[in-house]
C-alpha atoms as a PDB file:
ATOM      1  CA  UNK A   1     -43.026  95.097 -53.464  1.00  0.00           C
ATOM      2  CA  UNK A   2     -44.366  96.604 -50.360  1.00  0.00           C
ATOM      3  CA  UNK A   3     -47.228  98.367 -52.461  1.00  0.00           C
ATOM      4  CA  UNK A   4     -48.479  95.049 -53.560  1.00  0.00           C
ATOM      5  CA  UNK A   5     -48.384  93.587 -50.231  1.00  0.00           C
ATOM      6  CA  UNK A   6     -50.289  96.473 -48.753  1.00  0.00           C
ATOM      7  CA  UNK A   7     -52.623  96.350 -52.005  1.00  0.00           C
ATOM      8  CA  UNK A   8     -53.257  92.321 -50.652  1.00  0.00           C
ATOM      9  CA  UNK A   9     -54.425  93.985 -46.905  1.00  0.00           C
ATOM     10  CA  UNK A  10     -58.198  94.217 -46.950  1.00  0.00           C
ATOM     11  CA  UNK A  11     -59.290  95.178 -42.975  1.00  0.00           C
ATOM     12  CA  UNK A  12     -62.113  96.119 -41.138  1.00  0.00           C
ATOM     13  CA  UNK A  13     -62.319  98.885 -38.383  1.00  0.00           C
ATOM     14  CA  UNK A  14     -64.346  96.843 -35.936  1.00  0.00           C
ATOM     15  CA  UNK A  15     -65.136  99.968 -33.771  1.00  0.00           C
ATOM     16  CA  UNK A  16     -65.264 103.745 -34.844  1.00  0.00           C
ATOM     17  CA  UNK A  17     -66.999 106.670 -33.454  1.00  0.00           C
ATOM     18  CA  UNK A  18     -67.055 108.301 -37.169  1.00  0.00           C
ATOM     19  CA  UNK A  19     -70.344 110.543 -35.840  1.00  0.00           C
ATOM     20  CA  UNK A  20     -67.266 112.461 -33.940  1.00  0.00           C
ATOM     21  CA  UNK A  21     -65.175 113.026 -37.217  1.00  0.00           C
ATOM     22  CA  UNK A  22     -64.454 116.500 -38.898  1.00  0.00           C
ATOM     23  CA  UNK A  23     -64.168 115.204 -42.183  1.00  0.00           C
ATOM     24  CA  UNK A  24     -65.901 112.060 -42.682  1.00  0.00           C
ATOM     25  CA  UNK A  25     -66.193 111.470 -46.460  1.00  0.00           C
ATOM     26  CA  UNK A  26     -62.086 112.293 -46.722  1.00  0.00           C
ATOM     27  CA  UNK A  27     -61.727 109.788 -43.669  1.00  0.00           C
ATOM     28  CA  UNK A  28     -63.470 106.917 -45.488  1.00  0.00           C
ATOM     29  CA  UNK A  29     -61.988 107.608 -49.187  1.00  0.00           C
ATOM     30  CA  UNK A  30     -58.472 107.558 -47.222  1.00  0.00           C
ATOM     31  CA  UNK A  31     -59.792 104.462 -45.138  1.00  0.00           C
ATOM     32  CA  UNK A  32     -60.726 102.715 -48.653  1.00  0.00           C
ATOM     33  CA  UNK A  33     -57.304 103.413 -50.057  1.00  0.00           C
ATOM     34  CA  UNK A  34     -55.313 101.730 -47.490  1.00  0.00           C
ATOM     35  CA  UNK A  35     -57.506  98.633 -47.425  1.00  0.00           C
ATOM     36  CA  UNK A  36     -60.366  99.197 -45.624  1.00  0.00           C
ATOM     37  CA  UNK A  37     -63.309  97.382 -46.489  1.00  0.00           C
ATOM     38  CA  UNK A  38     -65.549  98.201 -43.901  1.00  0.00           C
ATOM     39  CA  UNK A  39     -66.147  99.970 -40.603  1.00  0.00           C
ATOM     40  CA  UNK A  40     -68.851  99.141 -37.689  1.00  0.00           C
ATOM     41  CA  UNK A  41     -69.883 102.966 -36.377  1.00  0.00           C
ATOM     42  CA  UNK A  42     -71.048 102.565 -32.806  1.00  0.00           C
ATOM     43  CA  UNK A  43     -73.309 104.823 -30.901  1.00  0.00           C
ATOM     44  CA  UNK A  44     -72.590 106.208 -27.423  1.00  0.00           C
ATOM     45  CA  UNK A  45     -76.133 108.186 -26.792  1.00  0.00           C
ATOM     46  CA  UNK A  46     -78.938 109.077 -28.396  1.00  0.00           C
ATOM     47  CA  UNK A  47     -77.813 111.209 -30.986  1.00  0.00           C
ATOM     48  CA  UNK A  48     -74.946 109.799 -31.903  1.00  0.00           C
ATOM     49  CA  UNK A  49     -77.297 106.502 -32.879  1.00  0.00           C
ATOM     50  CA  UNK A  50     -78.965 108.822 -34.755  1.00  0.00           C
ATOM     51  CA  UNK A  51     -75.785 109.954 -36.741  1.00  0.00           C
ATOM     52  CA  UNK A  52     -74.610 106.554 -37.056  1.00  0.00           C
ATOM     53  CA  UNK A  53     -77.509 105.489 -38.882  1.00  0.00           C
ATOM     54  CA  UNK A  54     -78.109 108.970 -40.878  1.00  0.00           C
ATOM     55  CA  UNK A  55     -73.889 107.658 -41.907  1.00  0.00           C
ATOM     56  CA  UNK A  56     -74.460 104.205 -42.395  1.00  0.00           C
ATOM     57  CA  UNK A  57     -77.795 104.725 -45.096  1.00  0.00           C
ATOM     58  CA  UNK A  58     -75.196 107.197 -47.277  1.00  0.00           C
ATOM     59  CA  UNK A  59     -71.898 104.727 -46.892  1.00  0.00           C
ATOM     60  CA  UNK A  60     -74.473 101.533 -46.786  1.00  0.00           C
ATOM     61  CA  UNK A  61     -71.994  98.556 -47.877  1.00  0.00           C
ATOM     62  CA  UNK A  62     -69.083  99.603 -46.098  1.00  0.00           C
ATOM     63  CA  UNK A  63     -70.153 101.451 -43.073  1.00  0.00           C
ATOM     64  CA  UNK A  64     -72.300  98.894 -40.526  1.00  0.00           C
ATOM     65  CA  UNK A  65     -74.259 100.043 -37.931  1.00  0.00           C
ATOM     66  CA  UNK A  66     -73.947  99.345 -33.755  1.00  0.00           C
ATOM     67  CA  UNK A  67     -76.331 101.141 -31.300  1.00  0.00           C
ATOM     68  CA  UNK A  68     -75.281 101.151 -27.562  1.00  0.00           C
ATOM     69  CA  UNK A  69     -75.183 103.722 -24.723  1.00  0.00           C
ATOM     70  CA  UNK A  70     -71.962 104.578 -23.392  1.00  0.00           C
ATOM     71  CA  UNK A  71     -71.315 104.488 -19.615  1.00  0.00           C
ATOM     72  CA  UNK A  72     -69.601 107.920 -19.855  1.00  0.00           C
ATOM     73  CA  UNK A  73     -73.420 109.402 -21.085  1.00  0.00           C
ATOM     74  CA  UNK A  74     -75.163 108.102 -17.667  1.00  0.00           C
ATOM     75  CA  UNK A  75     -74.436 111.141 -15.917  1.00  0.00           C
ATOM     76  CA  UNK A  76     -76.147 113.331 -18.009  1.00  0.00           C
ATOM     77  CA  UNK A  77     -79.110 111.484 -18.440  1.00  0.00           C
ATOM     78  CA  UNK A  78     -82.591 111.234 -16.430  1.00  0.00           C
ATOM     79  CA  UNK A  79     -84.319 107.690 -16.430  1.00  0.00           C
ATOM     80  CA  UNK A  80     -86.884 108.697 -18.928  1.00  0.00           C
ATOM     81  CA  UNK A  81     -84.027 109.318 -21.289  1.00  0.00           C
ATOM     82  CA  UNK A  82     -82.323 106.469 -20.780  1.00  0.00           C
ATOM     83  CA  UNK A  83     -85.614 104.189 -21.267  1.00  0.00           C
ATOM     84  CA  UNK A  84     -86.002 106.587 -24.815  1.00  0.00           C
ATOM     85  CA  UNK A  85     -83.190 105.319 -26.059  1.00  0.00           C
ATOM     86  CA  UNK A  86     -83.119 101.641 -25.104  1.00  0.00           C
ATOM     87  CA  UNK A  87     -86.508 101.514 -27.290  1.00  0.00           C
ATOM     88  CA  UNK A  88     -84.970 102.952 -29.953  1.00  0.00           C
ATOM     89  CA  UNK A  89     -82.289 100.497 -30.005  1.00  0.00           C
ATOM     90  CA  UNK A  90     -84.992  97.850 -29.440  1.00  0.00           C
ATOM     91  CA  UNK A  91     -87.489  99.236 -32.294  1.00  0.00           C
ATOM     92  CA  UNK A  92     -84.003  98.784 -34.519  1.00  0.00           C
ATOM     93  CA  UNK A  93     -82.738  96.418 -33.733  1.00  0.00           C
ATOM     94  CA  UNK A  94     -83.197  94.340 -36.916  1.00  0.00           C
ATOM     95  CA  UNK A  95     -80.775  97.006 -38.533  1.00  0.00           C
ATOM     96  CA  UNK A  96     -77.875  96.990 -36.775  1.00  0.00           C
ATOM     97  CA  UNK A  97     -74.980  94.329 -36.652  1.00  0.00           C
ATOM     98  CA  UNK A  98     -74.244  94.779 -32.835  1.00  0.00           C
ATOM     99  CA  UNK A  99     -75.241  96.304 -29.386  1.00  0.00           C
ATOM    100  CA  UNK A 100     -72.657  98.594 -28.716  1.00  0.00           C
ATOM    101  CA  UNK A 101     -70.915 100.654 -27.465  1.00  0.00           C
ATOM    102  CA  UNK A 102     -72.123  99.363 -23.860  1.00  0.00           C
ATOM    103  CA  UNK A 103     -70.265  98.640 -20.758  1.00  0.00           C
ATOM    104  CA  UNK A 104     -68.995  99.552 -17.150  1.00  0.00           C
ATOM    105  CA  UNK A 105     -66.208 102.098 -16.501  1.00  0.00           C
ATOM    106  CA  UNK A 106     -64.622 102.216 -12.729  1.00  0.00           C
ATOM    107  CA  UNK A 107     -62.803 105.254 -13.519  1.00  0.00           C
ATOM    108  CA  UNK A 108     -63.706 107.260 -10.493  1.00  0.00           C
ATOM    109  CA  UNK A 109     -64.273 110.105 -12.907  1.00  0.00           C
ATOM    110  CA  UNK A 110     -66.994 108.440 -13.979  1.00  0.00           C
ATOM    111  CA  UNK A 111     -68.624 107.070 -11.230  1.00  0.00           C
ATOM    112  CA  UNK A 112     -68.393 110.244  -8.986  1.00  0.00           C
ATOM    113  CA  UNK A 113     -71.335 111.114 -11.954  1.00  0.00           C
ATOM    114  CA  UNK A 114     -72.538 107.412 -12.889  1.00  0.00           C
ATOM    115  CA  UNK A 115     -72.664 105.446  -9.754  1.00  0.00           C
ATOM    116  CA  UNK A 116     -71.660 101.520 -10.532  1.00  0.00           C
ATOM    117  CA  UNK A 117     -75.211 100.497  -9.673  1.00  0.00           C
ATOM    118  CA  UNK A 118     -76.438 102.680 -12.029  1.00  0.00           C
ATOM    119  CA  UNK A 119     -74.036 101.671 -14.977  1.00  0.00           C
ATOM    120  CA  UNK A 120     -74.798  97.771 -13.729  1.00  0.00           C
ATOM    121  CA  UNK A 121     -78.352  97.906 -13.953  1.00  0.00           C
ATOM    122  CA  UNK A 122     -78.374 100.100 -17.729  1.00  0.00           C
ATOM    123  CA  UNK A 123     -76.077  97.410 -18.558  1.00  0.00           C
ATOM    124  CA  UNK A 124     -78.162  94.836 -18.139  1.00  0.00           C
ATOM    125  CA  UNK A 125     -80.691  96.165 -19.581  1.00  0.00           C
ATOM    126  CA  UNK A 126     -78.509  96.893 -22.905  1.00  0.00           C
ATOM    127  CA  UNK A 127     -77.562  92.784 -22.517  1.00  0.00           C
ATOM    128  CA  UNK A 128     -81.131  91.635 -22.470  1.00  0.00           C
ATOM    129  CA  UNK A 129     -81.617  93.438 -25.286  1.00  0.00           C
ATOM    130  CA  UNK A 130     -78.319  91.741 -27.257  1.00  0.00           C
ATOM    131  CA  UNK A 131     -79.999  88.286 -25.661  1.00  0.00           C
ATOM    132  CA  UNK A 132     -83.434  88.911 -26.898  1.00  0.00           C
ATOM    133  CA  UNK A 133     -82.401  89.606 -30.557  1.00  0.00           C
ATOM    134  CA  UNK A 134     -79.060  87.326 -30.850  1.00  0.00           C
ATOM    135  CA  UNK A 135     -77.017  90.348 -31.347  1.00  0.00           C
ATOM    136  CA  UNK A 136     -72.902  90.247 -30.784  1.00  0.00           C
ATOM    137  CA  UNK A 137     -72.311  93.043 -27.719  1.00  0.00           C
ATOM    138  CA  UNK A 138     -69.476  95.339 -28.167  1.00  0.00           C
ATOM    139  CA  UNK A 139     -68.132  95.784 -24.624  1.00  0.00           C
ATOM    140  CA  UNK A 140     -66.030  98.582 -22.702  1.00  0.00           C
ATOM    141  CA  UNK A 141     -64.981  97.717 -19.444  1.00  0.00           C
ATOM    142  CA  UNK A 142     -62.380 100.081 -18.052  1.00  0.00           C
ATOM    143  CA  UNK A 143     -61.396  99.240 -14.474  1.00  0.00           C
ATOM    144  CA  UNK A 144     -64.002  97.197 -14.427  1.00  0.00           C
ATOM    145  CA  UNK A 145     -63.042  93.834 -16.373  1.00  0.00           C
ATOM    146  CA  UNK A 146     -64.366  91.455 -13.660  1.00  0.00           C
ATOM    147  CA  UNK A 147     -67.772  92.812 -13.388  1.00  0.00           C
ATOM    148  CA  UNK A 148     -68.272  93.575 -17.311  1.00  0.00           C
ATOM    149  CA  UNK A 149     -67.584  90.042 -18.283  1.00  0.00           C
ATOM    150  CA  UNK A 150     -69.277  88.614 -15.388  1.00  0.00           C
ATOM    151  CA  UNK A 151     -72.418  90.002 -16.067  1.00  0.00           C
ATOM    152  CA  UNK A 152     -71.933  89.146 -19.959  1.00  0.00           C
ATOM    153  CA  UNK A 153     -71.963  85.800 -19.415  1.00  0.00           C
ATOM    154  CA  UNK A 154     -74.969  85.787 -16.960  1.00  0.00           C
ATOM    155  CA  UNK A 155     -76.695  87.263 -19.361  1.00  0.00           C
ATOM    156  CA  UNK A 156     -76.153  84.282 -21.534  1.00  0.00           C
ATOM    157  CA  UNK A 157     -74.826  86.711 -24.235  1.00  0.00           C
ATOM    158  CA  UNK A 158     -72.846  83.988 -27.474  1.00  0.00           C
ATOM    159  CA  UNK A 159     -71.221  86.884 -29.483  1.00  0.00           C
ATOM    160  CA  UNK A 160     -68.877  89.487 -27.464  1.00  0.00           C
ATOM    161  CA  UNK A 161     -66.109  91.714 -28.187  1.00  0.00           C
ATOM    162  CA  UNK A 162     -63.989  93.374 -25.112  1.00  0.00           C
ATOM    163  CA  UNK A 163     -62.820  96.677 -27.285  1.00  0.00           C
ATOM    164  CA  UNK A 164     -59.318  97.968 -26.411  1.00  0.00           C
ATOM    165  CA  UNK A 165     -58.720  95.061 -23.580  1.00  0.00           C
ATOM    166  CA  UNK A 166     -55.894  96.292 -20.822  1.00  0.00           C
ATOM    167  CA  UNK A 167     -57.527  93.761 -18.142  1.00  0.00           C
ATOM    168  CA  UNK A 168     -56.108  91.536 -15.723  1.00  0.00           C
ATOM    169  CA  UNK A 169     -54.959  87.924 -17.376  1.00  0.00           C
ATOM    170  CA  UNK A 170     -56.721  86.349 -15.139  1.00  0.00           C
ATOM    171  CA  UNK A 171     -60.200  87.756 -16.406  1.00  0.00           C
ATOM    172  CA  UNK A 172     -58.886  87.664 -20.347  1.00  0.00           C
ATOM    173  CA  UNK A 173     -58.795  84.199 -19.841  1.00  0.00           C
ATOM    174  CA  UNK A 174     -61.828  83.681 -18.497  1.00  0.00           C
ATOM    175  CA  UNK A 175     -63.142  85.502 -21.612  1.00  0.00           C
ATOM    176  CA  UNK A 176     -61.285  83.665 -23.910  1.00  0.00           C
ATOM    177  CA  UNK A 177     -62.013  80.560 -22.574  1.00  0.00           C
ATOM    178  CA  UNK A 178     -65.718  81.662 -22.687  1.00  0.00           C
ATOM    179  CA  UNK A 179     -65.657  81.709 -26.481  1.00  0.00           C
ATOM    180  CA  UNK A 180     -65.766  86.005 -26.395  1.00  0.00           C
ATOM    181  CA  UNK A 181     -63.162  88.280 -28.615  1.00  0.00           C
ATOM    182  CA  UNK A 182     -60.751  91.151 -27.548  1.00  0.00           C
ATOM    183  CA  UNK A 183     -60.132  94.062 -30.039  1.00  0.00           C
ATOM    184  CA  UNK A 184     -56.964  95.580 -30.557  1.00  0.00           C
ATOM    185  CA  UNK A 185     -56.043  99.302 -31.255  1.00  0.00           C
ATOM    186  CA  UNK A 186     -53.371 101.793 -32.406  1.00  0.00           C
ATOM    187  CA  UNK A 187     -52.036 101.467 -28.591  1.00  0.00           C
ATOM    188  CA  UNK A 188     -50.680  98.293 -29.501  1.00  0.00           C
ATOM    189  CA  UNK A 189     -48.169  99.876 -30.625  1.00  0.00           C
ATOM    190  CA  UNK A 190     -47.109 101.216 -26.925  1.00  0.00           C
ATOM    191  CA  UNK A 191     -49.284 100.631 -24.268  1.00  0.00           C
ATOM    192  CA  UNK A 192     -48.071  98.091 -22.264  1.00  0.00           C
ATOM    193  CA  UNK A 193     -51.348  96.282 -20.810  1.00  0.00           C
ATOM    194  CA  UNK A 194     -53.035  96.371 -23.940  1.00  0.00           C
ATOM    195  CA  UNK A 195     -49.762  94.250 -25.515  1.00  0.00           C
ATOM    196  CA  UNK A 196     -49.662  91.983 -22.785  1.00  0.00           C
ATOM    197  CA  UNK A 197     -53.654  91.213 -23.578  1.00  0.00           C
ATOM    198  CA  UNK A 198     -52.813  90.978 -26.724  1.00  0.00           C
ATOM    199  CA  UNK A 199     -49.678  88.725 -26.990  1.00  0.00           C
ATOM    200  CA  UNK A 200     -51.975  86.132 -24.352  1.00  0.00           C
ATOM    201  CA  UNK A 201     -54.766  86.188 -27.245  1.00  0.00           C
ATOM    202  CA  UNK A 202     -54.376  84.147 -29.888  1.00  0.00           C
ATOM    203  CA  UNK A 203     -54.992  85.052 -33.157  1.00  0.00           C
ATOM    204  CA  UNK A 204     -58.733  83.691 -33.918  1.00  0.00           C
ATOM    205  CA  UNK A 205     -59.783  85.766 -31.062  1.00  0.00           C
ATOM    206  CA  UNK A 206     -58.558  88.784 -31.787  1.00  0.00           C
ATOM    207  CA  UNK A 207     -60.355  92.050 -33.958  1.00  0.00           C
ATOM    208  CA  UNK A 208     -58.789  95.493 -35.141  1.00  0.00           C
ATOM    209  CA  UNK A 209     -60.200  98.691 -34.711  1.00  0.00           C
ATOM    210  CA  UNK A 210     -59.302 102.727 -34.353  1.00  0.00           C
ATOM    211  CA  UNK A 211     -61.881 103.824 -31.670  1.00  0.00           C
ATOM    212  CA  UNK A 212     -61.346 106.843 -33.796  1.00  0.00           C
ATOM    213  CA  UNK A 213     -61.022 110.006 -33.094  1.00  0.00           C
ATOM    214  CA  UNK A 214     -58.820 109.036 -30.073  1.00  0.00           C
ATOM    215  CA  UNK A 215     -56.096 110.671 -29.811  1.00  0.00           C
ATOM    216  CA  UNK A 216     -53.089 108.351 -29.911  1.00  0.00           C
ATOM    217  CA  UNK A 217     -49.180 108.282 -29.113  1.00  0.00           C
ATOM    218  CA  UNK A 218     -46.788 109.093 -26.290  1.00  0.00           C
ATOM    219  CA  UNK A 219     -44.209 111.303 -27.349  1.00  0.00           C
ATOM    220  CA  UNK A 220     -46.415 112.529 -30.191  1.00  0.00           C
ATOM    221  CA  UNK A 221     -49.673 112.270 -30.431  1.00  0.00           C
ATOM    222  CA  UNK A 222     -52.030 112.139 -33.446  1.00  0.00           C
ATOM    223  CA  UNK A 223     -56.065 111.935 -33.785  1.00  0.00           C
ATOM    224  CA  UNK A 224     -56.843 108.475 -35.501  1.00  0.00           C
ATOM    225  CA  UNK A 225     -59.469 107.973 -38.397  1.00  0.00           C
ATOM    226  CA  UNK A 226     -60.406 104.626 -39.832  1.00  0.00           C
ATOM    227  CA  UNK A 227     -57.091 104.669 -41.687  1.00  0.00           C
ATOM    228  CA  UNK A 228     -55.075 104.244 -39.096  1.00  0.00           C
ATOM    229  CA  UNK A 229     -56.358 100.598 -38.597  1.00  0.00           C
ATOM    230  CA  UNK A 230     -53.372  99.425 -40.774  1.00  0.00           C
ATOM    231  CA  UNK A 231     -51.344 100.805 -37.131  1.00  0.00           C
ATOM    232  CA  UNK A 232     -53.668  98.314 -35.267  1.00  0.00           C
ATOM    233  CA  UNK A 233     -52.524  95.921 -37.753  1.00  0.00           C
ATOM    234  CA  UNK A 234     -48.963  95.854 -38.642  1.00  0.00           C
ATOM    235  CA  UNK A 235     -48.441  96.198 -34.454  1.00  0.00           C
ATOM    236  CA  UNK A 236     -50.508  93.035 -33.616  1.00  0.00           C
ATOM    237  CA  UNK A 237     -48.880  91.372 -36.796  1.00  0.00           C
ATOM    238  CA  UNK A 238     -45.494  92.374 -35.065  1.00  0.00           C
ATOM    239  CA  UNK A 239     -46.479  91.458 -31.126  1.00  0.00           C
ATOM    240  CA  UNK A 240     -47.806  87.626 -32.992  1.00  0.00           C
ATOM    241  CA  UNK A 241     -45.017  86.858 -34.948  1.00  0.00           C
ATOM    242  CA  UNK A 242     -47.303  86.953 -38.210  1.00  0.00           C
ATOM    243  CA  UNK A 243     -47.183  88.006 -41.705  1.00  0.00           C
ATOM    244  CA  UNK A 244     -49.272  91.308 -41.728  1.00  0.00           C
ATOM    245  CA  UNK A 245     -51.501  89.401 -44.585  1.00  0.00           C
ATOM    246  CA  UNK A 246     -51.784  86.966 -43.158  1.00  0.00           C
ATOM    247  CA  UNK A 247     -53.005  88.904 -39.699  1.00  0.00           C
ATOM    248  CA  UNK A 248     -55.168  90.960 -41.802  1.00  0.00           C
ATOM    249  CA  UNK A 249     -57.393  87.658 -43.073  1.00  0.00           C
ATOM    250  CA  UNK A 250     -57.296  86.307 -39.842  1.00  0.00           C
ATOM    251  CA  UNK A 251     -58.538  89.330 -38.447  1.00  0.00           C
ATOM    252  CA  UNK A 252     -61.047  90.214 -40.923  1.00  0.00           C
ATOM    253  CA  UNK A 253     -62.292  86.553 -40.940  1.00  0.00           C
ATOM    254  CA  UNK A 254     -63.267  87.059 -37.535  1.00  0.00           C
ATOM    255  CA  UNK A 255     -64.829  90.180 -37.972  1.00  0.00           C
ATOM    256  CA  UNK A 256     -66.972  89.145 -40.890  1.00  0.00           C
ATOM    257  CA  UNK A 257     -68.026  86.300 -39.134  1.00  0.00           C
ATOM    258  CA  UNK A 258     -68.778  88.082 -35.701  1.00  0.00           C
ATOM    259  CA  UNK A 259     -70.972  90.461 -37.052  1.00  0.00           C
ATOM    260  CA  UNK A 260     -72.297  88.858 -39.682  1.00  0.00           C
ATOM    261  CA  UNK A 261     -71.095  90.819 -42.584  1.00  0.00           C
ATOM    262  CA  UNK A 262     -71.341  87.917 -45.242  1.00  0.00           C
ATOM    263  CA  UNK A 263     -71.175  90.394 -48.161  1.00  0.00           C
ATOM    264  CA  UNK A 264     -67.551  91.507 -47.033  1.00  0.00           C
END
């Protein structure tokens, strides 16, 4: 019985860095098995844009592409580069499904290297760019959940997605009230922000994904791959009170229809 029920879960891995994996082919034959039906591969710099798309002509049909530069990358980057690869993402933008991976991270890790002003005015930039060519924005906004989604919605931006939310519920309901999607990871199955965020969104709002390769788990760890989305699943299934079926066609529903992936 439960092999049937897990033969009826068809998912979608709303956010994977699969430019990062060892294996990738194995990855997305095991992703397929368990249910998978198809994965949006974000970039995080130039390269790994690069990759994604290099990935997403082989796997075309099941992996979708998302361009973006990650906060994280600012540090290491001179103005010139940063203007190199906003054109790229502009000059292709027609190809991919979302702007993304993009954001602000507060982590003062980060900004010791990528001062907020810095990340605030790439971001911008990045939004514009989701504005000008209608594209959903795929957000990361660690320690910095006010600012990200304030400047989303000045920049007028109709399609977002706040990936692995552990925000204050003050600002998730400003998000949610602003018509913009959370995404829910592997960490649902411990991590006790990211279950609050998730038991205060309700289920039309809410996306899976792996953020693979992190590294998940408290007591013991493992390094996710787009498999592991059915962990993303069958723990927000649990935290809703939901059939995990019937989570996985919510969830997929909303994908499909936030990226536009009319084929899936």
């Amino acid at each position: 019985m439960r092999v049937e029920k897990e033969k009826l879960l068809k998912v979608i891995d709303t956010h994977a860095h699969l430019d990062e994996l060892e294996d990738l082919e194995s990855a997305l034959n095991k992703a397929k098995e368990a249910g998978v039906v198809a994965v949006v591969a974000v970039g995080s710099n130039h390269q790994s844009n690069q990759k994604v798309m290099e990935i997403c002509l082989k796997y075309s049909a099941f992996v979708y592409p998302a361009f973006g530069l990650h906060p994280w990358e600012l540090g290491n980057l001179e103005s010139n580069q940063i203007d190199t690869i906003l054109r790229f993402v502009e000059e292709r933008a027609a190809e991919i499904v979302a702007i993304g991976e993009i954001g602000l991270d507060y982590d003062k890790r980060v900004v010791k290297v990528a001062p907020k002003e810095l990340q605030q005015e790439v971001f911008k930039r990045l939004l514009a760019l989701a504005k000008a060519y209608e594209k959903p924005a795929i957000i990361h906004s660690r320690y910095a959940w006010k600012d990200s989604f304030e400047l989303v919605k000045e920049a007028g931006i109709e399609k977002a997605v706040f990936h692995w939310f552990t925000g204050f519920s003050s600002v998730l309901k400003d998000i949610l009230d602003a018509g913009y999607l959370i995404s829910a990871t592997p960490a649902a199955e411990y991590h006790e922000e990211h279950i609050r965020a998730i038991k205060e969104t309700p289920p039309e709002k809410l996306l899976l994904e792996t953020d693979c390769p992190v590294a998940y788990g408290r007591e013991t760890k493992y390094r996710s791959e787009p498999a592991d989305i059915l962990r993303s699943l069958k723990a927000v299934a649990a935290l809703k009170g939901m059939d995990e079926v019937a989570m996985a066609k919510q969830t997929t529903c909303n994908a499909a229809n936030f990226f536009g992936l009319a084929s899936v």
